[in-house]
C-alpha atoms as a PDB file:
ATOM      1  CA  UNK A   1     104.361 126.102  68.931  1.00  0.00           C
ATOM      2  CA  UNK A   2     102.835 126.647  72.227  1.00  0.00           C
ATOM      3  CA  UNK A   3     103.601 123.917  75.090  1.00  0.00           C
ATOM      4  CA  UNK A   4      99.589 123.182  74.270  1.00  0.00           C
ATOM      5  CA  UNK A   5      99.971 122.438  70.899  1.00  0.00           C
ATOM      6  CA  UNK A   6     103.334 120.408  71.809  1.00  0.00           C
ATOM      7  CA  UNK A   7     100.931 118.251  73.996  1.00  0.00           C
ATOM      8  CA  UNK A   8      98.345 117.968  72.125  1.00  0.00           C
ATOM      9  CA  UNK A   9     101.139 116.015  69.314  1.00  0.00           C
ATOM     10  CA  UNK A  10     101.442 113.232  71.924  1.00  0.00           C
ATOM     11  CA  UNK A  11      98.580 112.064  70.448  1.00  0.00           C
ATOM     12  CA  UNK A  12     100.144 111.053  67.145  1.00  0.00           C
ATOM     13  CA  UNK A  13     102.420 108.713  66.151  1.00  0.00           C
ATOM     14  CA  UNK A  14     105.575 110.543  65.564  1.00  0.00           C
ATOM     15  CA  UNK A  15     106.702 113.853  66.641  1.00  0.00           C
ATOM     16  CA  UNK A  16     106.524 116.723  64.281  1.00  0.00           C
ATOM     17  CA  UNK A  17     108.957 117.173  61.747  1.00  0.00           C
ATOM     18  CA  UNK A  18     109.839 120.755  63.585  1.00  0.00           C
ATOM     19  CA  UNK A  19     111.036 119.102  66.576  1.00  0.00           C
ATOM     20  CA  UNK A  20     114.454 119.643  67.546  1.00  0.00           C
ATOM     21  CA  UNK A  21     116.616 116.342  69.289  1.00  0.00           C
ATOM     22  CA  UNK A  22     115.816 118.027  72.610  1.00  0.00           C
ATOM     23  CA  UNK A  23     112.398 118.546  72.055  1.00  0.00           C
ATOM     24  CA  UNK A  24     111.853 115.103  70.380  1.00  0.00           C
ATOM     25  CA  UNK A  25     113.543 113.096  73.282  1.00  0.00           C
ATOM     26  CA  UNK A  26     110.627 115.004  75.268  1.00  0.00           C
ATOM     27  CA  UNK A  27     108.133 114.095  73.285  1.00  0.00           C
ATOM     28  CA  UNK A  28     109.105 110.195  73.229  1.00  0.00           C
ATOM     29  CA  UNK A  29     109.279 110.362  77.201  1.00  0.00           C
ATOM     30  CA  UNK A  30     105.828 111.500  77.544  1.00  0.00           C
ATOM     31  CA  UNK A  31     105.197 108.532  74.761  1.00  0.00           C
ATOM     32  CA  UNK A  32     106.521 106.165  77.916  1.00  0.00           C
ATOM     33  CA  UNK A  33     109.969 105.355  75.492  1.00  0.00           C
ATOM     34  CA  UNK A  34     112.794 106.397  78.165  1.00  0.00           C
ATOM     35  CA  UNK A  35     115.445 104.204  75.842  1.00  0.00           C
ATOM     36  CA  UNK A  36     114.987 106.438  72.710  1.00  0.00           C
ATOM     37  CA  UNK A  37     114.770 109.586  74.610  1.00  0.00           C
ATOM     38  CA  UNK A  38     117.659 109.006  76.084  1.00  0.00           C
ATOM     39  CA  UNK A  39     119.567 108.124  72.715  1.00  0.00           C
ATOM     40  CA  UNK A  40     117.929 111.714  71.521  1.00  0.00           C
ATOM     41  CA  UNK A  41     119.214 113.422  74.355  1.00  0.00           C
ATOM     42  CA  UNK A  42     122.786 112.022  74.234  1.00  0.00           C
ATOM     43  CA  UNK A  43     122.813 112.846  70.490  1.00  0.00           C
ATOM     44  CA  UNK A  44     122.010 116.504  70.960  1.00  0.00           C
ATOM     45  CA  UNK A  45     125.211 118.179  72.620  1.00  0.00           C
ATOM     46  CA  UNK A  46     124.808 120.773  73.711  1.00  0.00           C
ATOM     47  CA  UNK A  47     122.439 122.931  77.033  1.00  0.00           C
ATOM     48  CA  UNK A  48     119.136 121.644  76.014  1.00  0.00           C
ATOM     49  CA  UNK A  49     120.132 118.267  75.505  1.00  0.00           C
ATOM     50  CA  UNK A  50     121.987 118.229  79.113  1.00  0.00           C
ATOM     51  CA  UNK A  51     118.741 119.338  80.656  1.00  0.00           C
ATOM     52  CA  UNK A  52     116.479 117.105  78.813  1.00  0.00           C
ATOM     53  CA  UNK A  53     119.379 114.317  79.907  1.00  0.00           C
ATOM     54  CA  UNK A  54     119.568 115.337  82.993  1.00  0.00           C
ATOM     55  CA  UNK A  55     115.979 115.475  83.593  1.00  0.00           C
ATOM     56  CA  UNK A  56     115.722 111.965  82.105  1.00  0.00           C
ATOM     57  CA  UNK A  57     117.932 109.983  84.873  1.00  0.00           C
ATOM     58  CA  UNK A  58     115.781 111.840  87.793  1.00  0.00           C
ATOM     59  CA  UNK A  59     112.631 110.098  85.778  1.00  0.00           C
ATOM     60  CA  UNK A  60     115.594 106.509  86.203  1.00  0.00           C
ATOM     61  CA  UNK A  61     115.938 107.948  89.561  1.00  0.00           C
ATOM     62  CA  UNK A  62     119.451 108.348  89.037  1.00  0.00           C
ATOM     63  CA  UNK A  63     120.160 111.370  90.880  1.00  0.00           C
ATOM     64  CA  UNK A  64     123.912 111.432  90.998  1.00  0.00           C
ATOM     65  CA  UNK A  65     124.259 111.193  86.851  1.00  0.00           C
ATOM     66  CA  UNK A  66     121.007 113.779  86.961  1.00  0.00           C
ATOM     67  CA  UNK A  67     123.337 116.269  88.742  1.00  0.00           C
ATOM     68  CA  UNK A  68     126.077 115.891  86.141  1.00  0.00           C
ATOM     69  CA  UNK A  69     123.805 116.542  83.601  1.00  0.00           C
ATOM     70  CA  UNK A  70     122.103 119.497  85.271  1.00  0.00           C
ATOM     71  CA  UNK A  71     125.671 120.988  85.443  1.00  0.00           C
ATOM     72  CA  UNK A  72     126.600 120.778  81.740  1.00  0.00           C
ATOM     73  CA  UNK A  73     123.341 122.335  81.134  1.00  0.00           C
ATOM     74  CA  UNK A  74     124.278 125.510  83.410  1.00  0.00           C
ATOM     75  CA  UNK A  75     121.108 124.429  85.288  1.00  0.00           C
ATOM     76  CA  UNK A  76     120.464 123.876  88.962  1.00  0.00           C
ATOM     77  CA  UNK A  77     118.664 120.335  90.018  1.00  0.00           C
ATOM     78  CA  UNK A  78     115.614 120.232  89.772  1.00  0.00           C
ATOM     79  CA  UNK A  79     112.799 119.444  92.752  1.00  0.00           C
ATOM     80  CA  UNK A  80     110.144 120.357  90.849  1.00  0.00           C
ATOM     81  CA  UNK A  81     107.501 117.676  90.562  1.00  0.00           C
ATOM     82  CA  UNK A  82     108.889 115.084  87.179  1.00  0.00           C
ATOM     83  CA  UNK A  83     105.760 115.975  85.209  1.00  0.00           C
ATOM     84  CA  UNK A  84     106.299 120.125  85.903  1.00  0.00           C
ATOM     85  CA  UNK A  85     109.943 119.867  85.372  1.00  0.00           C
ATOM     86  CA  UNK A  86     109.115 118.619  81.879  1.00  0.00           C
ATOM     87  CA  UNK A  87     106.714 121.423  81.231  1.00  0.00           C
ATOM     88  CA  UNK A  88     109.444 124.077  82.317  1.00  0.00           C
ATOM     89  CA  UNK A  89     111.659 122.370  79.592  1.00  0.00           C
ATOM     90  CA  UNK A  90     109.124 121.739  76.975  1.00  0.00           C
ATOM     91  CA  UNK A  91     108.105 125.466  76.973  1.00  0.00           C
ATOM     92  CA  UNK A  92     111.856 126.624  77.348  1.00  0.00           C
ATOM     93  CA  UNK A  93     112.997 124.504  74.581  1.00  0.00           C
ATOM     94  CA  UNK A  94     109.342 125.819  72.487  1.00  0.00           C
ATOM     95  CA  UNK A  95     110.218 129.571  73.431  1.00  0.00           C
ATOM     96  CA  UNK A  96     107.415 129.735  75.479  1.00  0.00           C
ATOM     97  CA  UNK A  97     109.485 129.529  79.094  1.00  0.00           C
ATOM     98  CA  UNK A  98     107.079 132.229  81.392  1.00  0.00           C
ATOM     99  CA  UNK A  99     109.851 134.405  82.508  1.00  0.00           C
ATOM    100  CA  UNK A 100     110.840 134.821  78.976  1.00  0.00           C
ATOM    101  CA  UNK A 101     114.418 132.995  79.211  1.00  0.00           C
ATOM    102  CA  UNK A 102     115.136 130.844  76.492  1.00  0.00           C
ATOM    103  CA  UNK A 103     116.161 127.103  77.723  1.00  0.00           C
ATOM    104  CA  UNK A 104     119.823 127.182  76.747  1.00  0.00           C
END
C-alpha cells in the first residue's frame, strides 16, 4: 500500500484489516484519537511501535518521554514538522520510506 492509498483509508471508519499495531495507531492519530493510538503503540513492542510512540508524545508535547521513545526505536528525535514526521513513518512502516530503508 502506498502512503496515498494509506491516506486515502482515513476516510473510512476503521483501518484496514492489513494494518499492523504500528500502522493502525497512525491511522487513529490522523482520525484525531491520541488515547487509542497510544494504547496501539504501547501494545506493539518492538522499533516501529517506539517510533510511532515516540512520535505520539511530541504530538502531547512531551518531549522528554518522546526522546525515550525515539531511543528504543534506534531513531534520532525528530524536528521535522508533526504532520511530515508522520508521513516519514507511515511510508517506512508501508515500505514505501524514499531512501529505501525499512522503518525498523
Amino acid at each position: 500500500m502506498t502512503l496515498s492509498e494509506f491516506k486515502a483509508t482515513l476516510d473510512s471508519d476503521r483501518p484496514p484489516d492489513s494494518t499492523t499495531g504500528p500502522q493502525a495507531a497512525l491511522w487513529h492519530l490522523a482520525k484525531g484519537d491520541w488515547a487509542y493510538a497510544h494504547k496501539l503503540a504501547q501494545d506493539h513492542d518492538d522499533r516501529d511501535g517506539a517510533w510511532v510512540h515516540a512520535h505520539l508524545h511530541r504530538v502531547e508535547g512531551d518531549q522528554a518521554n518522546a526522546g525515550f521513545w525515539y531511543r528504543e526505536a534506534g531513531r534520532p528525535v525528530s524536528t521535522l514538522a508533526l504532520a511530515d514526521e508522520w508521513d516519514e513513518i507511515a511510508m517506512a512502516l508501508l515500505d514505501q520510506h524514499p531512501d529505501g530503508r525499512r522503518g525498523d
